[in-house]
PDB file of N, CA and C in Angstrom:
ATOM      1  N   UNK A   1     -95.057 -53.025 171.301  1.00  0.00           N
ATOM      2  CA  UNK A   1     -96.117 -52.160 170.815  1.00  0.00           C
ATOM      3  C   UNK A   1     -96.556 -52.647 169.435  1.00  0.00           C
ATOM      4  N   UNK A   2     -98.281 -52.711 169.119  1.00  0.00           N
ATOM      5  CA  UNK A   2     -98.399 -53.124 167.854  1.00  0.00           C
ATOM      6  C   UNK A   2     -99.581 -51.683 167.509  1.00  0.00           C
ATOM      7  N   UNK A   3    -100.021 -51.939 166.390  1.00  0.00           N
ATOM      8  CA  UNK A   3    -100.579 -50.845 165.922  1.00  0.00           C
ATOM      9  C   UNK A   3    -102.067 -51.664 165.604  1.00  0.00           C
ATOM     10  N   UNK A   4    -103.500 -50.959 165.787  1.00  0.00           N
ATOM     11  CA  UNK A   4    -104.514 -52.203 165.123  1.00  0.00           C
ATOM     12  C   UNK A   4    -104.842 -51.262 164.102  1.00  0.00           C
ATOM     13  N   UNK A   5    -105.176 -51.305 162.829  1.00  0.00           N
ATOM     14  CA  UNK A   5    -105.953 -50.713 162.123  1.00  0.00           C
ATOM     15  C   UNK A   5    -107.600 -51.440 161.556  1.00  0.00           C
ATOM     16  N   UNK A   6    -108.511 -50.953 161.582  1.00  0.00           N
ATOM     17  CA  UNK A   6    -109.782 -51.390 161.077  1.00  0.00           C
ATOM     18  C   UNK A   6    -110.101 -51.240 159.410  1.00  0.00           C
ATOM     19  N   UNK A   7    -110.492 -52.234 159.266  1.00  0.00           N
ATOM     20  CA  UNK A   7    -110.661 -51.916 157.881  1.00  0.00           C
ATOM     21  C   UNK A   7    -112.781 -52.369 157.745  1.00  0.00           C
ATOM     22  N   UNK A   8    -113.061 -51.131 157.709  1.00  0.00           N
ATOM     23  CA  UNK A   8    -114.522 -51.200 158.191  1.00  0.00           C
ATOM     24  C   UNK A   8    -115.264 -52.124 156.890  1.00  0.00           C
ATOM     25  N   UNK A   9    -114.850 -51.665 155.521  1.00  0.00           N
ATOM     26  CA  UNK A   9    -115.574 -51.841 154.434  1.00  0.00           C
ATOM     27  C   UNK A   9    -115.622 -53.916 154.516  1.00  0.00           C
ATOM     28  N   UNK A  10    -114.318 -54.207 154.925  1.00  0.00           N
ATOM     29  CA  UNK A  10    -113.673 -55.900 154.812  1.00  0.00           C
ATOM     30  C   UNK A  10    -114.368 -56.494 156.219  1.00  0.00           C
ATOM     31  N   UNK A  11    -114.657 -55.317 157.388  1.00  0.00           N
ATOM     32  CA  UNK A  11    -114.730 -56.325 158.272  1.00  0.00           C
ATOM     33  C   UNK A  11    -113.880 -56.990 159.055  1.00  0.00           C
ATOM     34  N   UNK A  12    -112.262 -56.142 158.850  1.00  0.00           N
ATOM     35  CA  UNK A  12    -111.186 -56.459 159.120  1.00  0.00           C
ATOM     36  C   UNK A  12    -110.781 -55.971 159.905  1.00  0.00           C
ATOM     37  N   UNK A  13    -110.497 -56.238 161.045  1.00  0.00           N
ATOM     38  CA  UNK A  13    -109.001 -55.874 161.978  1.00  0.00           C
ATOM     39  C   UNK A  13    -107.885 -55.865 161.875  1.00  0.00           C
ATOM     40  N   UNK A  14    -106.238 -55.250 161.535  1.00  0.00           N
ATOM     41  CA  UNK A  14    -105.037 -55.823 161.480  1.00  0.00           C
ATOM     42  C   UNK A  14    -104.072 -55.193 162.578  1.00  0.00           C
ATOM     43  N   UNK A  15    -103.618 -55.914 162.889  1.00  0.00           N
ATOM     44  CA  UNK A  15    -102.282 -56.144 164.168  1.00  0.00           C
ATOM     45  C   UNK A  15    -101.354 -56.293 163.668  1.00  0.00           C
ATOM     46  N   UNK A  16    -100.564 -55.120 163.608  1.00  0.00           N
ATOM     47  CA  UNK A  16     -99.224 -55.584 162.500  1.00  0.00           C
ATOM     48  C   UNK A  16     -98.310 -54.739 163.891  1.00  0.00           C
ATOM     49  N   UNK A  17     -96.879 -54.377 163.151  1.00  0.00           N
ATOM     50  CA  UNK A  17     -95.702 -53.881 163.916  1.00  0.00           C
ATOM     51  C   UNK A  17     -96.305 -52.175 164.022  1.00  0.00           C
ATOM     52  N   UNK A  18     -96.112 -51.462 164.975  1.00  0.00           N
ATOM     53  CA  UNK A  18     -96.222 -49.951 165.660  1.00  0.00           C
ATOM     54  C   UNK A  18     -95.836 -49.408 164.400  1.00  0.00           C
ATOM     55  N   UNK A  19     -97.062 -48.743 163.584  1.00  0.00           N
ATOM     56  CA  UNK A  19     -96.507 -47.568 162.908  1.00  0.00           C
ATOM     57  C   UNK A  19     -95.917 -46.792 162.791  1.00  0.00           C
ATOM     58  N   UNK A  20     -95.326 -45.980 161.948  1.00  0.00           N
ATOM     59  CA  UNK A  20     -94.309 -44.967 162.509  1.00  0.00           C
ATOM     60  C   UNK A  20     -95.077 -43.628 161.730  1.00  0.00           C
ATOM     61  N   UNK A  21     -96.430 -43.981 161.368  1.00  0.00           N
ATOM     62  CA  UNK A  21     -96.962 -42.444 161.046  1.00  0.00           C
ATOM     63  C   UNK A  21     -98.464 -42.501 161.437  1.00  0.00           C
ATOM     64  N   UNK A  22     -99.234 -41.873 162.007  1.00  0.00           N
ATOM     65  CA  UNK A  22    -100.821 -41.772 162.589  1.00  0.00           C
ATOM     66  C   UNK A  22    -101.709 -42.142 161.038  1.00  0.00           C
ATOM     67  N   UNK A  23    -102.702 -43.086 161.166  1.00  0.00           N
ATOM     68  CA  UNK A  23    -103.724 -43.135 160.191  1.00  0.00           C
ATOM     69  C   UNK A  23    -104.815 -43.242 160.795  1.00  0.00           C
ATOM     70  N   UNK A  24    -105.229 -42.947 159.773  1.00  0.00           N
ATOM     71  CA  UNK A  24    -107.157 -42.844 160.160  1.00  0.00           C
ATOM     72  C   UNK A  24    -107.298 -44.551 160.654  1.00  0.00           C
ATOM     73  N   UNK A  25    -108.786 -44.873 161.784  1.00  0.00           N
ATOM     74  CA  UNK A  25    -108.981 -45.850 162.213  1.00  0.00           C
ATOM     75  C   UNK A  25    -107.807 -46.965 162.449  1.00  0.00           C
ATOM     76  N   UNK A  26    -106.722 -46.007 163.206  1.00  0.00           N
ATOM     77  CA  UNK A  26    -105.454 -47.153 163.855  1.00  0.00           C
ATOM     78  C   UNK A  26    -105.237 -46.485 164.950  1.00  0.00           C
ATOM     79  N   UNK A  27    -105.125 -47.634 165.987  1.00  0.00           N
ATOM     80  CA  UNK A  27    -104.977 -47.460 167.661  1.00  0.00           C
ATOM     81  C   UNK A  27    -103.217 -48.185 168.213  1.00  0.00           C
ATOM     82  N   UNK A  28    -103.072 -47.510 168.368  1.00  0.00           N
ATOM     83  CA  UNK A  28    -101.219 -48.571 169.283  1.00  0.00           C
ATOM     84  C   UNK A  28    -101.888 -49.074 170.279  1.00  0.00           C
ATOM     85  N   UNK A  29    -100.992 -50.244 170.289  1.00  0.00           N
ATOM     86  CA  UNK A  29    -101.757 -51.122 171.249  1.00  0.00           C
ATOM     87  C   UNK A  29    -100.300 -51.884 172.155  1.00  0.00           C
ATOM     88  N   UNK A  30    -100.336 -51.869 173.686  1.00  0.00           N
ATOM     89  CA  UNK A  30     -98.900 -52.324 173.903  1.00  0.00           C
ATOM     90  C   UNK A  30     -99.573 -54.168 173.511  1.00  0.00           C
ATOM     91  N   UNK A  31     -98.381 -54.514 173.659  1.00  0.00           N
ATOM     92  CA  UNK A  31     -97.653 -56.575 172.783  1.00  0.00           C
ATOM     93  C   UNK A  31     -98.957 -57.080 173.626  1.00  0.00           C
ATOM     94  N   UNK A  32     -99.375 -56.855 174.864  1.00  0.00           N
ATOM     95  CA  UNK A  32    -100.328 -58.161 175.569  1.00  0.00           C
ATOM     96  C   UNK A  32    -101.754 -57.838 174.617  1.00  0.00           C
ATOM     97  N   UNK A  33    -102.204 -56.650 174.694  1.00  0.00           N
ATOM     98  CA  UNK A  33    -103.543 -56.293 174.502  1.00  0.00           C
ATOM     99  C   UNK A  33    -103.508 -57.002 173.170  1.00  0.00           C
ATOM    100  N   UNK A  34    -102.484 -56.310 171.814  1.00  0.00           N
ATOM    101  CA  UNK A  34    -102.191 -57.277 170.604  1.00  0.00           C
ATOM    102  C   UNK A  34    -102.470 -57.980 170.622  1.00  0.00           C
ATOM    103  N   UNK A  35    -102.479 -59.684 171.587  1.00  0.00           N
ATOM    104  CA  UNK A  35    -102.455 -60.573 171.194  1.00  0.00           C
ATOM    105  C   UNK A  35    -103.514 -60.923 171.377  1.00  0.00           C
ATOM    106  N   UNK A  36    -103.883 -60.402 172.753  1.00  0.00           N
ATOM    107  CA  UNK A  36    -105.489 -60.853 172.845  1.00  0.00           C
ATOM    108  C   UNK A  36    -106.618 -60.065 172.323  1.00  0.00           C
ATOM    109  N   UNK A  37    -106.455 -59.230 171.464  1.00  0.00           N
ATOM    110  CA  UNK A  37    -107.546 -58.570 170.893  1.00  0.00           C
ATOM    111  C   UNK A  37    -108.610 -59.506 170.254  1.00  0.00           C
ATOM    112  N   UNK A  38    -109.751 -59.211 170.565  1.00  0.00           N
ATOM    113  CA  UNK A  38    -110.845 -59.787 169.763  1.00  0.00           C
ATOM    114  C   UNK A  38    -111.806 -58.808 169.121  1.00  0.00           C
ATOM    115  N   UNK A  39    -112.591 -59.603 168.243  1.00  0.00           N
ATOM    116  CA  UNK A  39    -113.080 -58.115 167.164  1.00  0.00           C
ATOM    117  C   UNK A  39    -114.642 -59.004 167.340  1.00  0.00           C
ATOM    118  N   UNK A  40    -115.710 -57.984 166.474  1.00  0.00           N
ATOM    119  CA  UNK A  40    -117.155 -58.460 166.987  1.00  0.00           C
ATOM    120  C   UNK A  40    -117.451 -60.066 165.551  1.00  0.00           C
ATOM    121  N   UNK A  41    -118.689 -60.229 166.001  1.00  0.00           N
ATOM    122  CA  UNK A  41    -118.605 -61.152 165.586  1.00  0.00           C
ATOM    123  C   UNK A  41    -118.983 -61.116 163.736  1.00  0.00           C
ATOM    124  N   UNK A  42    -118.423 -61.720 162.982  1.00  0.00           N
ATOM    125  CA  UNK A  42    -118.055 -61.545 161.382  1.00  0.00           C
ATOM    126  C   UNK A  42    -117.138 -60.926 161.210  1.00  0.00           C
ATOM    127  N   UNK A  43    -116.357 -60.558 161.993  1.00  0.00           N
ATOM    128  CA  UNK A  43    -115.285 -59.683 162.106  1.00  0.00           C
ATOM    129  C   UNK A  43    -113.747 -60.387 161.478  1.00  0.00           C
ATOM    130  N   UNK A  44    -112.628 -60.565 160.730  1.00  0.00           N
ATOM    131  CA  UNK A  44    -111.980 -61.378 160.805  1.00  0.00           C
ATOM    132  C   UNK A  44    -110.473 -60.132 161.311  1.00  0.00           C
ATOM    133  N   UNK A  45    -109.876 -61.187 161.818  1.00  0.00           N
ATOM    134  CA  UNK A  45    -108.683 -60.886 162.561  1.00  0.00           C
ATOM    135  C   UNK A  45    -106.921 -61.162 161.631  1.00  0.00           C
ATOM    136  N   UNK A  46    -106.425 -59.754 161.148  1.00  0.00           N
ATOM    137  CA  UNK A  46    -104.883 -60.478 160.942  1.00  0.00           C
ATOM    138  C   UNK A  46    -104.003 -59.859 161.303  1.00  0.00           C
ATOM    139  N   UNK A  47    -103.165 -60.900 162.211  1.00  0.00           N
ATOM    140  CA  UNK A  47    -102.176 -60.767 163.151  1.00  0.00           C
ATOM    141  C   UNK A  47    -100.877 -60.926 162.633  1.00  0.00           C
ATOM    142  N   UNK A  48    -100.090 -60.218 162.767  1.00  0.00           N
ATOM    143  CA  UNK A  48     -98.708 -60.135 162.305  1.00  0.00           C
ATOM    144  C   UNK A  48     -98.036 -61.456 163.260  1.00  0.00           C
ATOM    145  N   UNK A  49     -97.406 -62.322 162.300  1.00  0.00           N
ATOM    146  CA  UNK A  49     -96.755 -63.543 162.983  1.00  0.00           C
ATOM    147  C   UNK A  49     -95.377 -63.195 163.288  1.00  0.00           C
ATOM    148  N   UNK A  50     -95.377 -63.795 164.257  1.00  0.00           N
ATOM    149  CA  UNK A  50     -93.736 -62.765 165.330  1.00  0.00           C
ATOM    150  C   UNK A  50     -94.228 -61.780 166.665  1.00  0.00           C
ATOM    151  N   UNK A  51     -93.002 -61.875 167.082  1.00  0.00           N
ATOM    152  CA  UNK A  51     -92.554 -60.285 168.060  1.00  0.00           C
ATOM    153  C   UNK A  51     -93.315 -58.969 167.447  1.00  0.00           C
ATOM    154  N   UNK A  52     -93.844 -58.033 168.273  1.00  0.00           N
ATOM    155  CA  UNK A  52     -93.938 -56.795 167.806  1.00  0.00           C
ATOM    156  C   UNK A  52     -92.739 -55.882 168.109  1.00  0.00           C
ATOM    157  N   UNK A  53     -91.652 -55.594 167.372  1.00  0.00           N
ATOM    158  CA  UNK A  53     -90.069 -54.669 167.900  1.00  0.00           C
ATOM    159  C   UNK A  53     -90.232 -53.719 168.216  1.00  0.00           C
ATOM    160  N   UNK A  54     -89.565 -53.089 168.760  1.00  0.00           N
ATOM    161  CA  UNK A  54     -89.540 -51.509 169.602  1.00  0.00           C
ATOM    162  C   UNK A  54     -89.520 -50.841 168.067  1.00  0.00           C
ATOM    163  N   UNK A  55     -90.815 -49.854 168.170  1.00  0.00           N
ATOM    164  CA  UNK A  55     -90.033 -48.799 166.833  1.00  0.00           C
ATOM    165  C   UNK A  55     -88.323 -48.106 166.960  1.00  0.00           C
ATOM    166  N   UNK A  56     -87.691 -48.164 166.042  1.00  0.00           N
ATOM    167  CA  UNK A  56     -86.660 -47.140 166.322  1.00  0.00           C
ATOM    168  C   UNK A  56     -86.912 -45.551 165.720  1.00  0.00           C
ATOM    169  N   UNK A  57     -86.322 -45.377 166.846  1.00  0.00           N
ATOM    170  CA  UNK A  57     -86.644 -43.421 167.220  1.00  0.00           C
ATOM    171  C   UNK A  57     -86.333 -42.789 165.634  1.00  0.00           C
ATOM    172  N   UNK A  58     -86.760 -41.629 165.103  1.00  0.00           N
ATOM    173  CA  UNK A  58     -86.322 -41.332 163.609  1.00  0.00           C
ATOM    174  C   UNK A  58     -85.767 -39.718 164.305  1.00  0.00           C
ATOM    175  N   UNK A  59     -84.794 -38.944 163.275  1.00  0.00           N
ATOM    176  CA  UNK A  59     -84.043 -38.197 163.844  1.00  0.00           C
ATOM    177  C   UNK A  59     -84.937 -36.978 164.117  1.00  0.00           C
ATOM    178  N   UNK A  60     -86.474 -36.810 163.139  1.00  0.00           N
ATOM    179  CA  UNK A  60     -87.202 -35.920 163.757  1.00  0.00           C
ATOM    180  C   UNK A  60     -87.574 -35.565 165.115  1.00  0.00           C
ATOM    181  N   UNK A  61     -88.129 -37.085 166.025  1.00  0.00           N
ATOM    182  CA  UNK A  61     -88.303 -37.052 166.431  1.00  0.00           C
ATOM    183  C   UNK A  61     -87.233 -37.259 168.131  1.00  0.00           C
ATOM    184  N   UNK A  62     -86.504 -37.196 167.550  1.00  0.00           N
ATOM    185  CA  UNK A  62     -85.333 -36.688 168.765  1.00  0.00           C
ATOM    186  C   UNK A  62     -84.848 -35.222 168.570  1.00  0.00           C
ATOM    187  N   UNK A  63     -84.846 -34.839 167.398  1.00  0.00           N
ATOM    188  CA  UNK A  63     -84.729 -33.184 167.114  1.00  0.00           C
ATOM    189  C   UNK A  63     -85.481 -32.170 167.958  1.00  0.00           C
ATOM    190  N   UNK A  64     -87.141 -32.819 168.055  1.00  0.00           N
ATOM    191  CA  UNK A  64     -88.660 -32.297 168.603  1.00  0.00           C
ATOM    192  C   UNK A  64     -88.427 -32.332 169.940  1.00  0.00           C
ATOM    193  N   UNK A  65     -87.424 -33.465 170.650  1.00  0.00           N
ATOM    194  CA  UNK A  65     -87.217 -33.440 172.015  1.00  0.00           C
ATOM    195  C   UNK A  65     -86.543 -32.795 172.682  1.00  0.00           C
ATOM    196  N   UNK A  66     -85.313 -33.094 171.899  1.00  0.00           N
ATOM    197  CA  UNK A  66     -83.998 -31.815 172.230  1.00  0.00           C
ATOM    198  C   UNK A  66     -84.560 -30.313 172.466  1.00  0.00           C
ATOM    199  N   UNK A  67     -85.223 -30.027 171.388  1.00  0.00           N
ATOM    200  CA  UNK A  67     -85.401 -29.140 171.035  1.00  0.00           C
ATOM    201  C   UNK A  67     -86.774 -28.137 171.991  1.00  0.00           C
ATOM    202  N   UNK A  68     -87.330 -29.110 172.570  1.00  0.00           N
ATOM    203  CA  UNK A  68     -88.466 -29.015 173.957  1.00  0.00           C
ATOM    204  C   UNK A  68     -87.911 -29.036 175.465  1.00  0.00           C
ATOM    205  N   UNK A  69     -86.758 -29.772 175.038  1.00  0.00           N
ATOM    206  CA  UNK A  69     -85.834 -29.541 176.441  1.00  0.00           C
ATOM    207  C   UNK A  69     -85.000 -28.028 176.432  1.00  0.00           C
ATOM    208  N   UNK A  70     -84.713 -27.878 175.306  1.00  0.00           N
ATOM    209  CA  UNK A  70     -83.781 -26.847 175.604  1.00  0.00           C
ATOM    210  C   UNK A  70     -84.713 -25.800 175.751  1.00  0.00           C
ATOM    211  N   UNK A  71     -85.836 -25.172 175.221  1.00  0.00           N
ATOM    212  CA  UNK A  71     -87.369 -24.411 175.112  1.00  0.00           C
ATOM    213  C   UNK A  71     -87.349 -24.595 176.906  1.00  0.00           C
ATOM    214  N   UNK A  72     -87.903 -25.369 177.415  1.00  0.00           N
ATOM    215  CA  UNK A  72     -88.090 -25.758 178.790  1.00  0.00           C
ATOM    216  C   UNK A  72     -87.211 -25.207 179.608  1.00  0.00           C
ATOM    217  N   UNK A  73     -85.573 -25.438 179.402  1.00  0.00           N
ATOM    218  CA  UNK A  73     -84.621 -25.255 180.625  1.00  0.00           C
ATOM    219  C   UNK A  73     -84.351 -23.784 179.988  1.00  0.00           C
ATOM    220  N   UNK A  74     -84.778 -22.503 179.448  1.00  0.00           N
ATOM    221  CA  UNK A  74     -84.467 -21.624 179.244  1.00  0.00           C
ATOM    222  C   UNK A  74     -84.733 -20.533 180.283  1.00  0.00           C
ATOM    223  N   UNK A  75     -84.503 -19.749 180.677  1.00  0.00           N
ATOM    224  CA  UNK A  75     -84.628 -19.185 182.089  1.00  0.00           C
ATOM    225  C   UNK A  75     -85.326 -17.913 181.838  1.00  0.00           C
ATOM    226  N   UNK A  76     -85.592 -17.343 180.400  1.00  0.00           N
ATOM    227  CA  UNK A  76     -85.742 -16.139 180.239  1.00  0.00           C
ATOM    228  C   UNK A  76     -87.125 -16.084 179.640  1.00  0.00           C
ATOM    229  N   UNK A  77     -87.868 -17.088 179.660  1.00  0.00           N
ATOM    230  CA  UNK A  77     -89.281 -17.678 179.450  1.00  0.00           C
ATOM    231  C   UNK A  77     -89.986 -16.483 180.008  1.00  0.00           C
ATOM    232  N   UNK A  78     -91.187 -15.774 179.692  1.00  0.00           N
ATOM    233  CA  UNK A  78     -91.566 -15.174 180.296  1.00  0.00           C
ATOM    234  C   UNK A  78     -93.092 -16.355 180.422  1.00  0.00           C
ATOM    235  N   UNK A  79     -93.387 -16.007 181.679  1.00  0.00           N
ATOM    236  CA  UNK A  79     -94.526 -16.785 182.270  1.00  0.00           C
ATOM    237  C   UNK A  79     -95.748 -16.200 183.190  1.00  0.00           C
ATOM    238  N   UNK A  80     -96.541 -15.685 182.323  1.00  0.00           N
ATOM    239  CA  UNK A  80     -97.186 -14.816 182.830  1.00  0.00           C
ATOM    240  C   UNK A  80     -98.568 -15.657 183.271  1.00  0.00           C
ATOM    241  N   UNK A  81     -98.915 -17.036 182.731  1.00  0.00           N
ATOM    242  CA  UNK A  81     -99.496 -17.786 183.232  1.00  0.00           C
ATOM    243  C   UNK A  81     -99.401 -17.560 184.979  1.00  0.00           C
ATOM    244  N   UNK A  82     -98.383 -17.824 185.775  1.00  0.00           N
ATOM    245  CA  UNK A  82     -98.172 -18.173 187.544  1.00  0.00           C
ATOM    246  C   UNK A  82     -98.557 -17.271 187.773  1.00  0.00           C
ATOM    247  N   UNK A  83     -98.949 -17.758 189.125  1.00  0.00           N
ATOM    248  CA  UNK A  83     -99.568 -16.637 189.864  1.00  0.00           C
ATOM    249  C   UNK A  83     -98.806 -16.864 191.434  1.00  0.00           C
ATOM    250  N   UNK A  84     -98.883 -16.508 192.129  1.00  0.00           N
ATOM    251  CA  UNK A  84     -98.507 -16.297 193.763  1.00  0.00           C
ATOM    252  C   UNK A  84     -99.639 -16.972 194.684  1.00  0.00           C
ATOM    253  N   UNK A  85    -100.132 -17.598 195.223  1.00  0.00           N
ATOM    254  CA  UNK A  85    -101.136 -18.093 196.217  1.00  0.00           C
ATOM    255  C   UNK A  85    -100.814 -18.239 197.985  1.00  0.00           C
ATOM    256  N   UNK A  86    -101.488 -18.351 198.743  1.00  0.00           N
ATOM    257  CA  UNK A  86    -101.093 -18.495 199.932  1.00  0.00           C
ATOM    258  C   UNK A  86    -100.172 -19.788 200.395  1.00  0.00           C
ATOM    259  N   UNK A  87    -100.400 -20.921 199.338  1.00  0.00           N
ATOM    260  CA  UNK A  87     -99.861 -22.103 199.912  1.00  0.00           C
ATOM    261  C   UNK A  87     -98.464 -22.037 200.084  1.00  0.00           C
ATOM    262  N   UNK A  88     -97.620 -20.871 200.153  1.00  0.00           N
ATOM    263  CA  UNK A  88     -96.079 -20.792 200.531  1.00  0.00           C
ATOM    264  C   UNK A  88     -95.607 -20.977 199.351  1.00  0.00           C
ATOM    265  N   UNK A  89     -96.494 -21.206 198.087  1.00  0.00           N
ATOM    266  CA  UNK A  89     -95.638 -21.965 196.705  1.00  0.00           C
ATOM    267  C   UNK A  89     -95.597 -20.900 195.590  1.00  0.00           C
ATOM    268  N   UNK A  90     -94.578 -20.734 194.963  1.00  0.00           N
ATOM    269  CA  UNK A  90     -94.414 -19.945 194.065  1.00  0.00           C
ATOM    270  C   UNK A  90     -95.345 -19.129 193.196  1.00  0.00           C
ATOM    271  N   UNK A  91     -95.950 -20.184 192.887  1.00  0.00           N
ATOM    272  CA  UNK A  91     -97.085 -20.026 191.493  1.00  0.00           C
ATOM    273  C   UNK A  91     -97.767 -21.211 191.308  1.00  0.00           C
ATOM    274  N   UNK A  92     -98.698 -21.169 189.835  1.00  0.00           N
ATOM    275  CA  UNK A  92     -99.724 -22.597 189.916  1.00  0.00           C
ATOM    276  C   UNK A  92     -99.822 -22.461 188.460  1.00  0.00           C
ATOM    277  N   UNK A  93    -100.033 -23.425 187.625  1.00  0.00           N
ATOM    278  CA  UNK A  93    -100.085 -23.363 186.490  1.00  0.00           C
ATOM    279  C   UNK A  93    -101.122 -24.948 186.199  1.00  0.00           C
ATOM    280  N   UNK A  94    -102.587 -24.674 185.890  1.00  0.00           N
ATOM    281  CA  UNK A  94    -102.713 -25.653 185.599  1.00  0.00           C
ATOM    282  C   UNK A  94    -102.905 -26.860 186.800  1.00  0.00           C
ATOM    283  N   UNK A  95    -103.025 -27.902 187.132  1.00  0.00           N
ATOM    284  CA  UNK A  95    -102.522 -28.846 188.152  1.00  0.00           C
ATOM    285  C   UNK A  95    -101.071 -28.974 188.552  1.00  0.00           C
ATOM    286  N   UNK A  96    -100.458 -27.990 188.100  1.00  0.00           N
ATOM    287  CA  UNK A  96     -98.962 -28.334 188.416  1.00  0.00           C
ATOM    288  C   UNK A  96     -98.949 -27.273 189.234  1.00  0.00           C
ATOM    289  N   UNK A  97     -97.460 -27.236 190.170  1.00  0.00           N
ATOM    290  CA  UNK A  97     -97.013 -26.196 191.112  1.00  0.00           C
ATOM    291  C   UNK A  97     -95.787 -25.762 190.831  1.00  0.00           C
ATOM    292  N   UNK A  98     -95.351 -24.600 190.767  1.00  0.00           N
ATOM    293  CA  UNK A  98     -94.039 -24.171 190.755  1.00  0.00           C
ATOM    294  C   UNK A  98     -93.496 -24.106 192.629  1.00  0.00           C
ATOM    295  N   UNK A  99     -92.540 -24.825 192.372  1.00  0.00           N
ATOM    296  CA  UNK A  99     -91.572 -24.863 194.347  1.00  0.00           C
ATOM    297  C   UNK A  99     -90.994 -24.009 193.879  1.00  0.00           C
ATOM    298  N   UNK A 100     -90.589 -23.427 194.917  1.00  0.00           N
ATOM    299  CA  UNK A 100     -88.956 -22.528 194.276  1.00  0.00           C
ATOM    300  C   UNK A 100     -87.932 -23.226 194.696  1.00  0.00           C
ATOM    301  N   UNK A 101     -86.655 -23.035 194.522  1.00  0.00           N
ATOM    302  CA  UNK A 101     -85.753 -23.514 194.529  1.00  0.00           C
ATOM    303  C   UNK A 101     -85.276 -23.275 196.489  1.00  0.00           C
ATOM    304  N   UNK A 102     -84.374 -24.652 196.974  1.00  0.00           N
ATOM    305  CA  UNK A 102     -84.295 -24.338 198.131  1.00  0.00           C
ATOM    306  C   UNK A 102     -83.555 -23.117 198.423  1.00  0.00           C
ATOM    307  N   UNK A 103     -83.606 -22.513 199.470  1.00  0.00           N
ATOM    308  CA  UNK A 103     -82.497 -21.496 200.002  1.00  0.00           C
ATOM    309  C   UNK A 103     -81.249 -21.854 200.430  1.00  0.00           C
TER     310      UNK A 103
END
């Protein structure tokens, strides 16, 4: 994964390593697209020389997960979203379906 940021005023494109915080005019980009990116013409291009590395995970953001899983597998959720429909299926939420659990 690389990150591109534009730098409009320079005329610049840069392809460096996957950010680890959102900025204005920067796109993630997975390693192939990176390399072959092209920009318009007067445009100049700088590419980070090397591998682009896997970001490593920061503890926020495994905290945010845990913490969405356990939210998720809680049973006492009230869900007033579902509804009941004819298709034999629980409820509907959205494009998703609630099954129920087998018998």
């Amino acid at each position: 994964m690389a990150t591109l940021t534009y730098i409009y005023s320079d005329s610049t494109a840069v392809v460096g390593p996957l950010a680890a915080f959102a900025e204005p005019h920067s796109y993630d980009l997975c390693e192939a697209h990176a390399v072959r990116l092209t920009v318009p013409r007067g445009w100049e291009v700088v590419r980070h020389a090397g591998e682009f590395p896997a970001p490593l995970p920061h503890a926020d953001d495994l905290e945010a997960l845990a913490d969405a899983v356990r939210e998720a597998a809680r049973v006492d959720v009230p869900r007033p979203d579902l509804r009941s429909d004819d298709s034999g299926l629980t409820g509907r939420r959205g494009h998703l379906r609630v099954v129920p659990p087998p018998a």
